[in-house]
PDB file of N, CA and C in Angstrom:
ATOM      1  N   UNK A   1     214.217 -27.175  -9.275  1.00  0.00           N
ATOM      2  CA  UNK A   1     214.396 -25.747  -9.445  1.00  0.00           C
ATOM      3  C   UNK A   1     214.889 -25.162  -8.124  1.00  0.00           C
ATOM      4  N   UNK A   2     215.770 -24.033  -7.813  1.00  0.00           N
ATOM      5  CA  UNK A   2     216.403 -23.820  -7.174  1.00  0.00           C
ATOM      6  C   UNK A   2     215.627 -22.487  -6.297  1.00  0.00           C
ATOM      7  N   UNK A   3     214.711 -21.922  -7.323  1.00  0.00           N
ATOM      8  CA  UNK A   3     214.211 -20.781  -6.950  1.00  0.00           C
ATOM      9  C   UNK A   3     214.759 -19.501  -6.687  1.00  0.00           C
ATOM     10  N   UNK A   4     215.736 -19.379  -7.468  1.00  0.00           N
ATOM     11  CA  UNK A   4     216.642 -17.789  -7.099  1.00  0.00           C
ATOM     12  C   UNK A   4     216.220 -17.445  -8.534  1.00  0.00           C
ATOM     13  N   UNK A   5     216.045 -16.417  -8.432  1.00  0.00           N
ATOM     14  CA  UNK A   5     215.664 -15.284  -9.755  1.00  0.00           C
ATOM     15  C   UNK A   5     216.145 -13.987  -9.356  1.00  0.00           C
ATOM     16  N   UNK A   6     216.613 -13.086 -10.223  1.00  0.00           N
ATOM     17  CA  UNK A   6     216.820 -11.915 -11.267  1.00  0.00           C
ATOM     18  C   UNK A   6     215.374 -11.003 -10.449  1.00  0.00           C
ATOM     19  N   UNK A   7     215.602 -10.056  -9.530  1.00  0.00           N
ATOM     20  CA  UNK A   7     214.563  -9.038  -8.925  1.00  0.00           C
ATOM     21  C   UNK A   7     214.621  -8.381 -10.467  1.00  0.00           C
ATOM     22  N   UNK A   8     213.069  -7.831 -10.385  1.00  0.00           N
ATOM     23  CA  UNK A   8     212.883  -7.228 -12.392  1.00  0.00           C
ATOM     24  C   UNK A   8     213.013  -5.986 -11.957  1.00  0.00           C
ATOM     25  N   UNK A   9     214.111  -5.223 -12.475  1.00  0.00           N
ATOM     26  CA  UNK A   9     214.817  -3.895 -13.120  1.00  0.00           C
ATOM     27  C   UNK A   9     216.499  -3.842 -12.548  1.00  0.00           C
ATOM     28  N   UNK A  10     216.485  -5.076 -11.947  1.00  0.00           N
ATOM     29  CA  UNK A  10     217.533  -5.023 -11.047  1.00  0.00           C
ATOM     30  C   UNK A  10     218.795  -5.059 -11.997  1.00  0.00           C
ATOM     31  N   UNK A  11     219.089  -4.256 -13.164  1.00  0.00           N
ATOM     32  CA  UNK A  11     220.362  -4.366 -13.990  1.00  0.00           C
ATOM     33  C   UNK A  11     221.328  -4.383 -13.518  1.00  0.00           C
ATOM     34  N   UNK A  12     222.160  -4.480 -12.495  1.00  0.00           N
ATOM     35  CA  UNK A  12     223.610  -3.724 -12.422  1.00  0.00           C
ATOM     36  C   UNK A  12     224.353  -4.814 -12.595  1.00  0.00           C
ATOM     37  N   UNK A  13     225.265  -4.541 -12.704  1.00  0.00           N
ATOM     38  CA  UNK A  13     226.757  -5.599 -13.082  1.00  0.00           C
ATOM     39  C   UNK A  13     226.481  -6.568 -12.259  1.00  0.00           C
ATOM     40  N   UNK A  14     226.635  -6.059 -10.709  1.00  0.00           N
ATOM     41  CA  UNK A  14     226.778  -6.897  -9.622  1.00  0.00           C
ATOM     42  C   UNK A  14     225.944  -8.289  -9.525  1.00  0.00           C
ATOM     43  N   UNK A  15     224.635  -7.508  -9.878  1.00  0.00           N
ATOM     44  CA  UNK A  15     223.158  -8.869 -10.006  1.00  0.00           C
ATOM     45  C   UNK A  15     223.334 -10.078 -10.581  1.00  0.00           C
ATOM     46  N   UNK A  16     224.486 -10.141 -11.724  1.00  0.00           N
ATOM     47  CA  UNK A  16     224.272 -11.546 -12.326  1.00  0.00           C
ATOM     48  C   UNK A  16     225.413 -12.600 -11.281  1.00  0.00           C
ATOM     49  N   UNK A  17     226.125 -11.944 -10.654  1.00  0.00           N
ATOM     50  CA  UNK A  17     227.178 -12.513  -9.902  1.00  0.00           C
ATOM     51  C   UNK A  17     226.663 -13.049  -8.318  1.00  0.00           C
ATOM     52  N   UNK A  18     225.584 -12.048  -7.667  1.00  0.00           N
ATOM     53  CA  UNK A  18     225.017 -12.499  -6.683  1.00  0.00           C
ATOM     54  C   UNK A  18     223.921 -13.344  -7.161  1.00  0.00           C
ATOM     55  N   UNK A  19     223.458 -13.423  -8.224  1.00  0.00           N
ATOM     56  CA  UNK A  19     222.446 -14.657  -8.424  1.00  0.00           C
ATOM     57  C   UNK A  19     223.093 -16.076  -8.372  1.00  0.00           C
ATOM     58  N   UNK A  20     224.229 -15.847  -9.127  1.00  0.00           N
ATOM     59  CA  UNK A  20     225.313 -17.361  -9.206  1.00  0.00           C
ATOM     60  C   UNK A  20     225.586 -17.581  -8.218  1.00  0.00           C
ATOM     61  N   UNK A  21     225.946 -16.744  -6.538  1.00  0.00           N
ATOM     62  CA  UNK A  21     226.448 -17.044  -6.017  1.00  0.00           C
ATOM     63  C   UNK A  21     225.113 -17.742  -5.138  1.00  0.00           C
ATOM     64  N   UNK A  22     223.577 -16.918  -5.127  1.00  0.00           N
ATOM     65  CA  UNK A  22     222.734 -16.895  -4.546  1.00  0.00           C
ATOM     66  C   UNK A  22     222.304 -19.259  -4.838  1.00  0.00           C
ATOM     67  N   UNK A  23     222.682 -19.483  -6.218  1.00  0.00           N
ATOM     68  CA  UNK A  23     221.930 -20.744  -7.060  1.00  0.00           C
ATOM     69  C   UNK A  23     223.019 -21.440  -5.959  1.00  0.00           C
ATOM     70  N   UNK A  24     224.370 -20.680  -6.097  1.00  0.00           N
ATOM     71  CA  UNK A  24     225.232 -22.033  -5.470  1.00  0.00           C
ATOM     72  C   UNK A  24     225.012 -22.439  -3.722  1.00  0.00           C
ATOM     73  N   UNK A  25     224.937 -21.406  -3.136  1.00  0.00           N
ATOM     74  CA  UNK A  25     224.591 -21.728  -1.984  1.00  0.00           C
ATOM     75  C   UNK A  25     223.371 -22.455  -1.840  1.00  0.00           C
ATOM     76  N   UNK A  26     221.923 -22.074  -2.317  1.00  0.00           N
ATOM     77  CA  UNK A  26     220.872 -22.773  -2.575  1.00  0.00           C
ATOM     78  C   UNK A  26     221.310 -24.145  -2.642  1.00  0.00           C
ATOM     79  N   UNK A  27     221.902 -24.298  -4.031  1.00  0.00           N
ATOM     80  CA  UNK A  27     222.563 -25.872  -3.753  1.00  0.00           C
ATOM     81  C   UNK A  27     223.453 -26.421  -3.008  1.00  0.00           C
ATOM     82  N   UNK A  28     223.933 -25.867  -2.379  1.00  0.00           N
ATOM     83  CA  UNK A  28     224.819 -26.758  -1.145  1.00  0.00           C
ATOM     84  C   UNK A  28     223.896 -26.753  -0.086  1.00  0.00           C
ATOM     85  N   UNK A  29     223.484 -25.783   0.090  1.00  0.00           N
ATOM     86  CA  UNK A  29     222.503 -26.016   1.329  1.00  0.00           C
ATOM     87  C   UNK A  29     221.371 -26.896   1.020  1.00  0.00           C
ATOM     88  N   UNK A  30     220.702 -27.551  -0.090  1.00  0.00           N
ATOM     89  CA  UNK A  30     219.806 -28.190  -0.076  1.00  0.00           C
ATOM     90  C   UNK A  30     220.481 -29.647  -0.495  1.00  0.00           C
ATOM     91  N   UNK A  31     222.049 -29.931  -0.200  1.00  0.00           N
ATOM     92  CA  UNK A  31     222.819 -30.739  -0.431  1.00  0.00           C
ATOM     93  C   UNK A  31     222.614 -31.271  -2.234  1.00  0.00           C
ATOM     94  N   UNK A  32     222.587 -30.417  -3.095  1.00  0.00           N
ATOM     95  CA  UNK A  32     222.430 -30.880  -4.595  1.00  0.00           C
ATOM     96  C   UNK A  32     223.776 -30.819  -5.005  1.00  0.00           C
ATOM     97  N   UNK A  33     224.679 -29.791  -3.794  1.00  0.00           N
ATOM     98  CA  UNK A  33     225.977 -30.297  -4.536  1.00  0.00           C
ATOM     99  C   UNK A  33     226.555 -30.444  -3.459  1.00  0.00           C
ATOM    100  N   UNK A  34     227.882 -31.219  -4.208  1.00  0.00           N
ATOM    101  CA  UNK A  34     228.786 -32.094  -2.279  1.00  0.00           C
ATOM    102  C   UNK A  34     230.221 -31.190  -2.262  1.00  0.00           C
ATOM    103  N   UNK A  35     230.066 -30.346  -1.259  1.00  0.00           N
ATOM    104  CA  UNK A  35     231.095 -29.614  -1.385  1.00  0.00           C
ATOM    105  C   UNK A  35     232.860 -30.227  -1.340  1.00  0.00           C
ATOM    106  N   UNK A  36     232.938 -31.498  -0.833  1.00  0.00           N
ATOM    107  CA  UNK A  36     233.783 -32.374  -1.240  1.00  0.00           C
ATOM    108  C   UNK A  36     234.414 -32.720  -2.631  1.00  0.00           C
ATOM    109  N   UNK A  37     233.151 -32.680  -3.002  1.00  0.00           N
ATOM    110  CA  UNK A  37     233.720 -32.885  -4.673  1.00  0.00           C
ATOM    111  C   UNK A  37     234.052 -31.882  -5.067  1.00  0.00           C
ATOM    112  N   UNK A  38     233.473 -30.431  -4.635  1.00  0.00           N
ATOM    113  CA  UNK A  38     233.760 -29.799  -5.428  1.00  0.00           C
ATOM    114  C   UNK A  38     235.590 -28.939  -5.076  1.00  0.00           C
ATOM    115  N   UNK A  39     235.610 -29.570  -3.982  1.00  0.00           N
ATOM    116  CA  UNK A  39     237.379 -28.777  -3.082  1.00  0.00           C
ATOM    117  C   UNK A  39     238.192 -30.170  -4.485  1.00  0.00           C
ATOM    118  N   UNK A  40     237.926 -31.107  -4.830  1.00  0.00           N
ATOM    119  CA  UNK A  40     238.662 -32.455  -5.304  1.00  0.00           C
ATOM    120  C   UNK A  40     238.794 -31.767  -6.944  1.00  0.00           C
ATOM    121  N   UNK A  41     237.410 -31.091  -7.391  1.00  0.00           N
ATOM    122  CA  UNK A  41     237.843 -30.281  -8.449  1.00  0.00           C
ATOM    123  C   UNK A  41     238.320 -29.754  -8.837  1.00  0.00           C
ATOM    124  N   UNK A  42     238.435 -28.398  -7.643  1.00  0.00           N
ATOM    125  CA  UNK A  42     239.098 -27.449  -7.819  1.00  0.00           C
ATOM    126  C   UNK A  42     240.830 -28.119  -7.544  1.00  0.00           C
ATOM    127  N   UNK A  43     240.835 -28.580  -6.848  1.00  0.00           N
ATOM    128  CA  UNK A  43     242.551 -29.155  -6.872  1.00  0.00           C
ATOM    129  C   UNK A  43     242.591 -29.746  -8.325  1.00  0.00           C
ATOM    130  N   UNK A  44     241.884 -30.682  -8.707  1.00  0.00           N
ATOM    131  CA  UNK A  44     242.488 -31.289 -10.321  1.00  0.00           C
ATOM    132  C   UNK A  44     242.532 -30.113 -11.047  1.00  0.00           C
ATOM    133  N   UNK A  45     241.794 -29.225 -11.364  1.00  0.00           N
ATOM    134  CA  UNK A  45     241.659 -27.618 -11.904  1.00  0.00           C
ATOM    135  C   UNK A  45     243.211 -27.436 -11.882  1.00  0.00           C
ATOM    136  N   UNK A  46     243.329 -26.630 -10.757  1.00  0.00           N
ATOM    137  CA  UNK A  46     244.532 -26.302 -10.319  1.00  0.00           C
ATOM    138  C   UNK A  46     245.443 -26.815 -10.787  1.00  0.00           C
ATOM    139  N   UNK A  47     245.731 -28.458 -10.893  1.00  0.00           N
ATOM    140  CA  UNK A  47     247.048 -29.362 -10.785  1.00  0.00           C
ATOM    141  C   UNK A  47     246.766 -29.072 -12.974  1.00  0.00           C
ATOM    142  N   UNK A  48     245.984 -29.543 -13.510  1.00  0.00           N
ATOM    143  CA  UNK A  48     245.681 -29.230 -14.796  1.00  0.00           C
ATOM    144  C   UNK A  48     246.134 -27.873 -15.782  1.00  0.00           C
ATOM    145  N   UNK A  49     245.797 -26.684 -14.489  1.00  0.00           N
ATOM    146  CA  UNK A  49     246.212 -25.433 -14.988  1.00  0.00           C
ATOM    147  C   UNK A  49     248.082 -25.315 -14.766  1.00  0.00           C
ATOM    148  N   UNK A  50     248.338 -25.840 -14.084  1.00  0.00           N
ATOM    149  CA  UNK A  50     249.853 -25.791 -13.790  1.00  0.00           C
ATOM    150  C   UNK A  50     250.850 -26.592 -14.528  1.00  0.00           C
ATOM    151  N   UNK A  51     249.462 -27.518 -15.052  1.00  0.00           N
ATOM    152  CA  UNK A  51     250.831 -28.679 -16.094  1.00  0.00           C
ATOM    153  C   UNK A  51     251.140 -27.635 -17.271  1.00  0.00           C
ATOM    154  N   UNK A  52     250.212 -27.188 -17.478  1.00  0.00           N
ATOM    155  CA  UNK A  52     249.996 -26.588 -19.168  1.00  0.00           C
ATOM    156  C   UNK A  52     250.930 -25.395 -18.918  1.00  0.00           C
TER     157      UNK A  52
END
């Protein structure tokens, strides 16, 4: 578990976007994700979105 949560009443647009961003850093910084892979993704992404 990553431990980032949703402050309770905290509705605004913005909140669900800083939580995602809040989980992803959590996980790079606790190395759960390899930011290597994820630059190798985003290029196949990229090269994928451009064939089509």
């Amino acid at each position: 578990m990553l431990d980032v949560c949703q402050a309770a009443g905290d509705a605004n647009e913005d909140g669900g976007f800083n939580l995602r961003t809040r989980a992803v850093t959590v996980a790079l910084l606790r190395k759960l994700l390899n930011y290597s892979a994820l630059e190798r993704a985003e290029a196949e992404l990229r090269e994928w979105l451009n064939a089509g």
